[in-house]
C-alpha atoms as a PDB file:
ATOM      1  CA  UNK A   1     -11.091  -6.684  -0.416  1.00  0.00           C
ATOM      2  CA  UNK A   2     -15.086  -5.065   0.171  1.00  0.00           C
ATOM      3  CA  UNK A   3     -15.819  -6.273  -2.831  1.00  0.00           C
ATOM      4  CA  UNK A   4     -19.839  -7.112  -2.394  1.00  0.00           C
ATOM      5  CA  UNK A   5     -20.095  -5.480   0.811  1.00  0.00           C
ATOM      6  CA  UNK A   6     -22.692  -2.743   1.877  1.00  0.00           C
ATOM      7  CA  UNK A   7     -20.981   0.190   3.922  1.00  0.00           C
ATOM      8  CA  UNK A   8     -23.346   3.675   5.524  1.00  0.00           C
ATOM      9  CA  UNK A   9     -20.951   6.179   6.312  1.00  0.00           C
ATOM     10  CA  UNK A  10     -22.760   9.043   8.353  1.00  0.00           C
ATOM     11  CA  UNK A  11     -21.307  12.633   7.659  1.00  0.00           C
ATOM     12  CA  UNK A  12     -19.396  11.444   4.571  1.00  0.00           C
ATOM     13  CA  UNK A  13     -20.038  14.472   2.299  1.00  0.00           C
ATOM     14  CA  UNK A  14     -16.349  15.731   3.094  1.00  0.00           C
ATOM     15  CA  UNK A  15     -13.522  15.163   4.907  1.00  0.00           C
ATOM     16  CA  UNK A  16     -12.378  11.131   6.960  1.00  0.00           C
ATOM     17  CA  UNK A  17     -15.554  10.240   5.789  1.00  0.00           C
ATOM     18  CA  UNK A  18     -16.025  11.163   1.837  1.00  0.00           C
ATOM     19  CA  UNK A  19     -12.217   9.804   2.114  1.00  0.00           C
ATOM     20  CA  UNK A  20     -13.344   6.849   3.533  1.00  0.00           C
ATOM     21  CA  UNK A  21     -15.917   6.363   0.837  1.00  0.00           C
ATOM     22  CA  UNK A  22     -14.219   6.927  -1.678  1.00  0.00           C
ATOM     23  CA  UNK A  23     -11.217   4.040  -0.636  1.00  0.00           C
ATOM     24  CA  UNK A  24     -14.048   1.785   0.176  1.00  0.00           C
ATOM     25  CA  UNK A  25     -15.558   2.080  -3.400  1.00  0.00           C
ATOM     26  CA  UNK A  26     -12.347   1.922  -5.078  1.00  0.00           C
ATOM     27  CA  UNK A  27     -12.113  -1.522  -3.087  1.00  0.00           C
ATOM     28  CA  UNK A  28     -15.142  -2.820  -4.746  1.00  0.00           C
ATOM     29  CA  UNK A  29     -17.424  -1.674  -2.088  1.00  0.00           C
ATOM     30  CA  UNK A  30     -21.283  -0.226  -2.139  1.00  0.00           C
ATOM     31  CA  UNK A  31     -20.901   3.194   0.575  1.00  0.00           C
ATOM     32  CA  UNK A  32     -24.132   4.987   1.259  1.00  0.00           C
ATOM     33  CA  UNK A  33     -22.693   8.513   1.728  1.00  0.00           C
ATOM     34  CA  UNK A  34     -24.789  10.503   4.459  1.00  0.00           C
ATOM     35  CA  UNK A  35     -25.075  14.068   4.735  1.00  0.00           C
ATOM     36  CA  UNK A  36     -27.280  16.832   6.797  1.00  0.00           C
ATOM     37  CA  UNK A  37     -26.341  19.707   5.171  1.00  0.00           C
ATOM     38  CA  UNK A  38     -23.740  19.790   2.943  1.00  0.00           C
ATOM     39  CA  UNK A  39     -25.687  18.481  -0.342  1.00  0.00           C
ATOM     40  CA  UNK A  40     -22.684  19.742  -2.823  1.00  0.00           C
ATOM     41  CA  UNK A  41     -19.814  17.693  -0.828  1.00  0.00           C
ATOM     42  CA  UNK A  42     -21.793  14.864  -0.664  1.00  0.00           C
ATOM     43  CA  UNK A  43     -22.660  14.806  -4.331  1.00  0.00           C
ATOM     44  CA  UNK A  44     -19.246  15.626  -5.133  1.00  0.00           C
ATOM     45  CA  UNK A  45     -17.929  12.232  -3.339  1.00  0.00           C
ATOM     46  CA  UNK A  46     -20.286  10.366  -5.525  1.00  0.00           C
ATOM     47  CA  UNK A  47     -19.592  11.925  -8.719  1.00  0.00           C
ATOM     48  CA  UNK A  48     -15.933  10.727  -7.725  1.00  0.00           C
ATOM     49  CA  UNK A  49     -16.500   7.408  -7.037  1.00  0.00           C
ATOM     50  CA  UNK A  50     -18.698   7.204 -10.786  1.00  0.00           C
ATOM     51  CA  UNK A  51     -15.923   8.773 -12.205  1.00  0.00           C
ATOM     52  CA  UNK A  52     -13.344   6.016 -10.788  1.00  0.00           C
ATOM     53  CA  UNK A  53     -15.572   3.209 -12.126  1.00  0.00           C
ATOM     54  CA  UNK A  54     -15.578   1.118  -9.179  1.00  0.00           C
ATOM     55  CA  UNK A  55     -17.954   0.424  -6.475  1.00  0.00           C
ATOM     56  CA  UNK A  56     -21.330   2.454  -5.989  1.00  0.00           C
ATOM     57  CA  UNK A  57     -22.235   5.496  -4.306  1.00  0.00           C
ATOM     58  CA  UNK A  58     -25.815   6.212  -3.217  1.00  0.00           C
ATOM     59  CA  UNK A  59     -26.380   9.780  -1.370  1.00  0.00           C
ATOM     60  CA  UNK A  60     -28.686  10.045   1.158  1.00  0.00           C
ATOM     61  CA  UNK A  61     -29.692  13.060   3.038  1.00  0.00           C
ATOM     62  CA  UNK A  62     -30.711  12.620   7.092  1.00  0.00           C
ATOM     63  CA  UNK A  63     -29.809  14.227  10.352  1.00  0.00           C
ATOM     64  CA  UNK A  64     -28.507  11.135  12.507  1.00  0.00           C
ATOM     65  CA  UNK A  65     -29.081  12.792  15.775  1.00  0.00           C
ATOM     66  CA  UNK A  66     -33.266  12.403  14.660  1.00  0.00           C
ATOM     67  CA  UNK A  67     -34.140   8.966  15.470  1.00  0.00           C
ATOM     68  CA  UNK A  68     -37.185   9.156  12.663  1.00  0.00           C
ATOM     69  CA  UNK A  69     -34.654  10.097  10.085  1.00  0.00           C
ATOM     70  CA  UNK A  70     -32.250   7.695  11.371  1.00  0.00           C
ATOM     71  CA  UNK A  71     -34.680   4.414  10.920  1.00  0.00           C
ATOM     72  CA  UNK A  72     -35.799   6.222   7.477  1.00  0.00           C
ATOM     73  CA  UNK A  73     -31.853   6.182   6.268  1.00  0.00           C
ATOM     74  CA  UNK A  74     -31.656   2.379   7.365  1.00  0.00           C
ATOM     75  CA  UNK A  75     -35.211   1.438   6.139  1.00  0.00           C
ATOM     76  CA  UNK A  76     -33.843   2.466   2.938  1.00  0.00           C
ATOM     77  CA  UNK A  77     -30.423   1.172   2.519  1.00  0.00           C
ATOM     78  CA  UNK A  78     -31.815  -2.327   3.157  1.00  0.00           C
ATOM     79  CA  UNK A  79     -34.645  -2.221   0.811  1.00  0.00           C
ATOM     80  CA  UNK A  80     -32.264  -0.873  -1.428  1.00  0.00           C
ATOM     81  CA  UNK A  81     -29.525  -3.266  -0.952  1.00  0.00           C
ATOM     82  CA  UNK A  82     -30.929  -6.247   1.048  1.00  0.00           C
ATOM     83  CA  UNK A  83     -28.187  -5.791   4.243  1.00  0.00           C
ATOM     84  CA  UNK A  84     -25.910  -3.406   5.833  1.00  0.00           C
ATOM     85  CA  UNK A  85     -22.360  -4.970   6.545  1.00  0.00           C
ATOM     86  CA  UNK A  86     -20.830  -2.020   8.181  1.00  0.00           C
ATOM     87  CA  UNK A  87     -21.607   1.022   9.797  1.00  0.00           C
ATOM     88  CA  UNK A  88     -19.514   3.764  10.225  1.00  0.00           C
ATOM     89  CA  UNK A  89     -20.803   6.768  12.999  1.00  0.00           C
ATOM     90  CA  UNK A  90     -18.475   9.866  11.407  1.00  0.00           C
ATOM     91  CA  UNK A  91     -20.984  12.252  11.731  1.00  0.00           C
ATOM     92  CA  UNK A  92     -19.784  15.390  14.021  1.00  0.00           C
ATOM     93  CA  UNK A  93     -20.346  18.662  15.062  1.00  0.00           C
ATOM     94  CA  UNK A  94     -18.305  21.738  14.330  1.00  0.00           C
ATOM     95  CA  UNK A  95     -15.621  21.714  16.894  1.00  0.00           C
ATOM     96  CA  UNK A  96     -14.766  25.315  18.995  1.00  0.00           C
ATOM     97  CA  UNK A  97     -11.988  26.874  20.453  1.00  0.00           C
ATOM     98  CA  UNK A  98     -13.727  27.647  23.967  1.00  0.00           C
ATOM     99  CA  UNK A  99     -12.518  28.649  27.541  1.00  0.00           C
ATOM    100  CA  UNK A 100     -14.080  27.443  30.533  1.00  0.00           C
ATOM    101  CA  UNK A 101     -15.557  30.950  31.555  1.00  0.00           C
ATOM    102  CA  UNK A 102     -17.626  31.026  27.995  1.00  0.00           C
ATOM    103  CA  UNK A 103     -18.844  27.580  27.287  1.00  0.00           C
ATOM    104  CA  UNK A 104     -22.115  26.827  27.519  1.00  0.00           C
ATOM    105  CA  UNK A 105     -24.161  23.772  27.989  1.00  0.00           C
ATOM    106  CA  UNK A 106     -25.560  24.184  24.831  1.00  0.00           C
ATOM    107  CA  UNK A 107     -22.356  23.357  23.541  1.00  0.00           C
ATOM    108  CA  UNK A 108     -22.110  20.385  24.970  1.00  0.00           C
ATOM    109  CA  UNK A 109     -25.524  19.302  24.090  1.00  0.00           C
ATOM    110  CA  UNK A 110     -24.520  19.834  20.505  1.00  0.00           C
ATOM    111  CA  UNK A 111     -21.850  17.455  20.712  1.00  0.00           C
ATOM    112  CA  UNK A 112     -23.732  14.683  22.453  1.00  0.00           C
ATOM    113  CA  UNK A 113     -26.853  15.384  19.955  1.00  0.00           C
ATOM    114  CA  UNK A 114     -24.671  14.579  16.729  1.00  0.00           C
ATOM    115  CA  UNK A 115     -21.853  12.468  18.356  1.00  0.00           C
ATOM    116  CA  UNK A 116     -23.554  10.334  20.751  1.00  0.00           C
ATOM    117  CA  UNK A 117     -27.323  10.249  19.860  1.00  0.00           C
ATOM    118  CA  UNK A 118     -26.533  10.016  16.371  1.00  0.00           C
ATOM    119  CA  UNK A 119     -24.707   6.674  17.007  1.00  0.00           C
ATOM    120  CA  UNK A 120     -27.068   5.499  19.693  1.00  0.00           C
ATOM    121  CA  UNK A 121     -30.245   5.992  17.265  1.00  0.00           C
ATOM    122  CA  UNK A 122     -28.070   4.115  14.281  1.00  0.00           C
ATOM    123  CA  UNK A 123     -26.655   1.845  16.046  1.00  0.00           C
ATOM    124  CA  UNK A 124     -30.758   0.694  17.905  1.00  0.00           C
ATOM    125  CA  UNK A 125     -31.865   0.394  14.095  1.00  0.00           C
ATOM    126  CA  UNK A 126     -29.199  -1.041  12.408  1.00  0.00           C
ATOM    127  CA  UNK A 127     -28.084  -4.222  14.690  1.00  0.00           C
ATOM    128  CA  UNK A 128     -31.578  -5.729  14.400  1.00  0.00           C
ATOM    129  CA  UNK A 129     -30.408  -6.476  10.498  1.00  0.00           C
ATOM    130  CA  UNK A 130     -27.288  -7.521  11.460  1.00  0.00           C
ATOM    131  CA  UNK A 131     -28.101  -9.679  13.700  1.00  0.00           C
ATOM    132  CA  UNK A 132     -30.945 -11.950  11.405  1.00  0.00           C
ATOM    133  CA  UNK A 133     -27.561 -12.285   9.330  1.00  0.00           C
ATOM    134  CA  UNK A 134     -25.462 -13.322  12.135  1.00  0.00           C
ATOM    135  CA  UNK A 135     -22.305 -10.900  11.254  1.00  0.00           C
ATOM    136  CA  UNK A 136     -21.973  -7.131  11.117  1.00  0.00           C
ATOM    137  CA  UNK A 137     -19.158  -4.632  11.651  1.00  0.00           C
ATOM    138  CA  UNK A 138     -20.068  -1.186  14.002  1.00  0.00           C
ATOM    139  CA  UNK A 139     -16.982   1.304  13.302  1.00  0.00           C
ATOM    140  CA  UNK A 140     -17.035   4.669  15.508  1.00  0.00           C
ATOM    141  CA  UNK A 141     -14.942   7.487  14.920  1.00  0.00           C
ATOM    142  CA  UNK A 142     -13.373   9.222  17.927  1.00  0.00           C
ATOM    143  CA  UNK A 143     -10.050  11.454  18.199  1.00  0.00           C
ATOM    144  CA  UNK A 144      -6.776  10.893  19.381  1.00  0.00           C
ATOM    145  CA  UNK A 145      -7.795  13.145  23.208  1.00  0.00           C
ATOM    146  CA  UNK A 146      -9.227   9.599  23.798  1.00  0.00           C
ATOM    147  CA  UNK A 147      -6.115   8.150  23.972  1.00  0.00           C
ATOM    148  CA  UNK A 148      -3.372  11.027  24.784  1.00  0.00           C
ATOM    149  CA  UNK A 149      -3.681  14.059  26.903  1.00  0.00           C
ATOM    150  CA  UNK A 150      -5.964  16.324  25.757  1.00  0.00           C
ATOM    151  CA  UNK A 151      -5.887  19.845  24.352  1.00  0.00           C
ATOM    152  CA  UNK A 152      -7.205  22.525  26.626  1.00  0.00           C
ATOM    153  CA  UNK A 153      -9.960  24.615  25.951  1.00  0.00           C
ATOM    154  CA  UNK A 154     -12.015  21.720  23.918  1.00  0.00           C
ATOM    155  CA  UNK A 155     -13.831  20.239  27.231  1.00  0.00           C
ATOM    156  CA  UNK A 156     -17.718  19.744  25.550  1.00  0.00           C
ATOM    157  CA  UNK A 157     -15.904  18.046  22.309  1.00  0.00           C
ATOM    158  CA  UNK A 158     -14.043  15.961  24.118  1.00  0.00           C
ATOM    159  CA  UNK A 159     -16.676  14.419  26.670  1.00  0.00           C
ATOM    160  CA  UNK A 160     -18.464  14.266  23.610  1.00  0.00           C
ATOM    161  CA  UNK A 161     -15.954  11.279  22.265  1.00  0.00           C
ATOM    162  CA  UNK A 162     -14.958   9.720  25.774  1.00  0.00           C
ATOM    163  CA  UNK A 163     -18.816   9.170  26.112  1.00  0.00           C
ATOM    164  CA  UNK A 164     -19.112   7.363  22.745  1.00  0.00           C
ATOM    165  CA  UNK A 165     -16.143   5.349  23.512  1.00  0.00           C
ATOM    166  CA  UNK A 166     -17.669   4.150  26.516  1.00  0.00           C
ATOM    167  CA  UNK A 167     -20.987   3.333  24.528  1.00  0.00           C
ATOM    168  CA  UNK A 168     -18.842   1.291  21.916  1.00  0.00           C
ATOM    169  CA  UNK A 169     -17.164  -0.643  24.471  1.00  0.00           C
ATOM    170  CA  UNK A 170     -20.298  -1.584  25.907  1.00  0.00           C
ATOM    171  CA  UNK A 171     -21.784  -2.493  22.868  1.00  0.00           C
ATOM    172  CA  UNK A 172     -18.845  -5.009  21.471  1.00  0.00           C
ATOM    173  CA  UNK A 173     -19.589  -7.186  24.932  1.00  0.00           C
ATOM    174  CA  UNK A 174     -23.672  -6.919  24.664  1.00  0.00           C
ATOM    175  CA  UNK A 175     -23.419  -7.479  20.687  1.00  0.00           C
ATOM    176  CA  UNK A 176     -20.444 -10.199  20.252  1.00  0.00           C
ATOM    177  CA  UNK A 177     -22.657 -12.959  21.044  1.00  0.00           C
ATOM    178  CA  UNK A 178     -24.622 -12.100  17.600  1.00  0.00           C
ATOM    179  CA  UNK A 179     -21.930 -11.735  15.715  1.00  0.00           C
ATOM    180  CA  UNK A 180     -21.072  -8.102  15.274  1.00  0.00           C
ATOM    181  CA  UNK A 181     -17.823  -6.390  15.810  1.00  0.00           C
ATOM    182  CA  UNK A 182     -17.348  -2.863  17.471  1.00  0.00           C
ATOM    183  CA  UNK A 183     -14.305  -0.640  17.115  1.00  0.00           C
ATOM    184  CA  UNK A 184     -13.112   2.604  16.927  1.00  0.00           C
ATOM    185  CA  UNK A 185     -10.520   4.450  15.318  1.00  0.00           C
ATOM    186  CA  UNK A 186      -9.075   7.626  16.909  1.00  0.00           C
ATOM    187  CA  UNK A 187      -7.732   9.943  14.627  1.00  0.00           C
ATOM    188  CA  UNK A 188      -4.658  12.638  15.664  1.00  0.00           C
ATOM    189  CA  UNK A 189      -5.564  16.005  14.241  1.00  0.00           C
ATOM    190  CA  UNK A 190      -6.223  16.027  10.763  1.00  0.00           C
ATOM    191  CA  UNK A 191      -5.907  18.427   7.939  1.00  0.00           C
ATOM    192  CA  UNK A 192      -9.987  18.887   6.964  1.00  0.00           C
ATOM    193  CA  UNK A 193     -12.494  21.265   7.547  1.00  0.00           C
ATOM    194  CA  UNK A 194     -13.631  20.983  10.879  1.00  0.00           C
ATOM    195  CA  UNK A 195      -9.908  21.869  11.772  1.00  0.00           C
ATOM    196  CA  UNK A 196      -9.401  25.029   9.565  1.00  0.00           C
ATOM    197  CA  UNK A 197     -10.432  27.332  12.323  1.00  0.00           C
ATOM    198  CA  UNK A 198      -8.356  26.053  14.690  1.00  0.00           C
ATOM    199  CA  UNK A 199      -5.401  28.116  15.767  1.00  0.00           C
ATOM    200  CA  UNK A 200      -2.489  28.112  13.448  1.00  0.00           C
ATOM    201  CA  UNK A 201       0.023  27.887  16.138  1.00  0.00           C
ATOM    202  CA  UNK A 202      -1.500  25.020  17.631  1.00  0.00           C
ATOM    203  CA  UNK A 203      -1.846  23.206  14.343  1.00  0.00           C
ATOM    204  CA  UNK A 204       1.953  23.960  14.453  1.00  0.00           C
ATOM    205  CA  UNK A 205       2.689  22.622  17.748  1.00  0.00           C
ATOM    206  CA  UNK A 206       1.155  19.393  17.187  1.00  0.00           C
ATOM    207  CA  UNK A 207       2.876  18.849  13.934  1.00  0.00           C
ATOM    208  CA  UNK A 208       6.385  19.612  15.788  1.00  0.00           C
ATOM    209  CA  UNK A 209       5.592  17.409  18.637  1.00  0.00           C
ATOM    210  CA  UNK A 210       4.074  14.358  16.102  1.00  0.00           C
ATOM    211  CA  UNK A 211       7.044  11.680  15.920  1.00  0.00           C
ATOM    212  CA  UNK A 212       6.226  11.547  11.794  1.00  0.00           C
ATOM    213  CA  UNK A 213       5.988  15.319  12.287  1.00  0.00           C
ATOM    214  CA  UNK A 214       2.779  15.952  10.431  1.00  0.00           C
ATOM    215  CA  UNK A 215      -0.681  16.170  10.873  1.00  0.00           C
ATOM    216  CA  UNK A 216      -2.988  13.435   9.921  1.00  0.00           C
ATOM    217  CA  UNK A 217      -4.452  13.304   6.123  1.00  0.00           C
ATOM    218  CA  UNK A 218      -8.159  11.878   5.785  1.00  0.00           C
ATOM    219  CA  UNK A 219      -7.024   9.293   3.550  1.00  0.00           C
ATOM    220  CA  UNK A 220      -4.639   7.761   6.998  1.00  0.00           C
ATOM    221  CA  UNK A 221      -7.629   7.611   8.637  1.00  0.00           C
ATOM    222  CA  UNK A 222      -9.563   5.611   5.755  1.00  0.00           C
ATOM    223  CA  UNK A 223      -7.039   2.899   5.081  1.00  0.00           C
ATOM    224  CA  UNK A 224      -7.568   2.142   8.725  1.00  0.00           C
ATOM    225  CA  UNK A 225     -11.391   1.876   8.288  1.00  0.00           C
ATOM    226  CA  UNK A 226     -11.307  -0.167   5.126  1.00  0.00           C
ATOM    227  CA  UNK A 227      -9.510  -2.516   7.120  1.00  0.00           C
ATOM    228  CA  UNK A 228     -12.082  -2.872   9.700  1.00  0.00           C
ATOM    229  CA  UNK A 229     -14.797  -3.333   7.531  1.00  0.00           C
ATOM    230  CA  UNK A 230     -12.828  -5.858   5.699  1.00  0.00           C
ATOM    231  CA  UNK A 231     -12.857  -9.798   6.798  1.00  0.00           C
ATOM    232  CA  UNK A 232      -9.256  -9.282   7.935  1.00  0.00           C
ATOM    233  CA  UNK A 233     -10.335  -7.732  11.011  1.00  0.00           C
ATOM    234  CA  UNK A 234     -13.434 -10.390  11.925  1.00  0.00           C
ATOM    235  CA  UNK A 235     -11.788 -11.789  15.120  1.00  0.00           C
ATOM    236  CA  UNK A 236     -10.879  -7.624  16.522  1.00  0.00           C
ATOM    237  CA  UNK A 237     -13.753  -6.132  18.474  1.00  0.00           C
ATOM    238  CA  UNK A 238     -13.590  -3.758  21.618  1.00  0.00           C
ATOM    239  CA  UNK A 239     -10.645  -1.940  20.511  1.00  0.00           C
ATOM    240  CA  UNK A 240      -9.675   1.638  20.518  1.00  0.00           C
ATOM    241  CA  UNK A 241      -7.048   2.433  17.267  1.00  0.00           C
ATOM    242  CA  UNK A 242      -5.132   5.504  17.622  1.00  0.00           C
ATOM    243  CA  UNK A 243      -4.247   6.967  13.834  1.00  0.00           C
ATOM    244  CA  UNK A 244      -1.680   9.793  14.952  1.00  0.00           C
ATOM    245  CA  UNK A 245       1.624   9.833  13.890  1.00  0.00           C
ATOM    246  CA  UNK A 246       2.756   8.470  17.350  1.00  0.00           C
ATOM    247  CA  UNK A 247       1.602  11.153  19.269  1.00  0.00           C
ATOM    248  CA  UNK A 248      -0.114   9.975  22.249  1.00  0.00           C
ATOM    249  CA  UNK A 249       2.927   7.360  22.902  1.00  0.00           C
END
């Protein structure tokens, strides 16, 4: 199904993302797992895609929201590979459980550094590539608050996504023309790090209110991916996928 293809996952070393790696291997893929800080995660993803015996795993290490690092993690994967097929902006920053009264701007700087530079300064040096080939798939990774109402008390996260939903959908009307797709997925809460912190009973709320009355597992989120960096999805561009259990119907 990605048999042949090339696919850079930013901020794959755990969670969606080493999930998503790890499917896309198994499906004959080559995934370029990116990490900033967590060396051990990402290592670990490639040790289990070797140990599965299908697809490659190179890890790379580079902070996306850099735009010198970001052209030095492209630069690479194409001399190492020859092309990029698909990118996938997963990288995020560590998500709070803030009031009003005590967030900061800082916070929200955070969020747009990671979330919305980091995409913007892939994105500029990656579509050059794709377009000399005429074909190339952009995947960005939002959250469900997109789509639903959101959860209070999350306002710098969650500008953070509506703002790189808004750059996506620009980009699948400037970048159609030369071939290359742009789409999101929007995940419901999911059961990975960045949500262990969050409150239990809200964890438990959202569960109870999800029509399949669970949260989201990373590997929901990566069957969704691996289908939009597959050939089945070449004539889809623009859209917005919600992966939550129902729960923004």
């Amino acid at each position: 199904m990605l048999s042949g293809k090339v696919i850079l996952i930013t901020g794959s070393s755990r969670g969606i993302g080493s999930e998503t790696a790890r499917l896309a291997a198994g499906r004959g893929a080559s995934v370029v797992i990116n990490y900033n800080k967590d060396r051990s995660g990402a290592e670990s993803t490639a040790a289990a895609i070797k140990k599965a015996g299908k697809g490659r795993a190179v890890v790379v290490k580079a902070d996306v929201s850099r735009e010198d690092e970001a052209g030095k993690l492209i630069d690479l994967i194409v001399k190492k590979f020859g092309k990029i097929d698909v990118l996938i902006n997963n990288a995020s920053a560590p998500i709070e459980y803030t009031p009003l009264s005590d967030i900061k701007w800082k916070s929200f700087q955070k969020h747009y550094e990671v979330t919305l530079r980091g995409a913007l300064n892939m994105v500029k040096r990656v579509v050059p590539f794709m377009s000399a080939r005429g074909r190339g798939k952009i995947i960005n990774i939002l959250s469900s608050v997109t789509v639903g109402v959101p959860p209070s008390k999350f306002a710098d996260y969650i500008s953070a996504k509506y703002a790189l939903l808004g750059f996506s959908r620009a980009l699948a009307v400037e970048l159609g023309s030369s071939g290359i797709t742009v789409n999101c997925i929007s995940p419901g809460m999911t059961n990975t790090a960045m949500t262990e912190k969050l409150p239990a009973k809200m964890k438990e709320i959202v569960s109870y209110t999800t029509p399949l009355k669970r949260l989201a597992e990373p590997v929901d989120i990566a069957r969704v991916a691996a289908f939009l960096c597959s050939s089945d999805s070449d004539y889809i561009t623009g859209v917005n996928i919600p992966v939550c259990g129902g729960s923004v119907m």
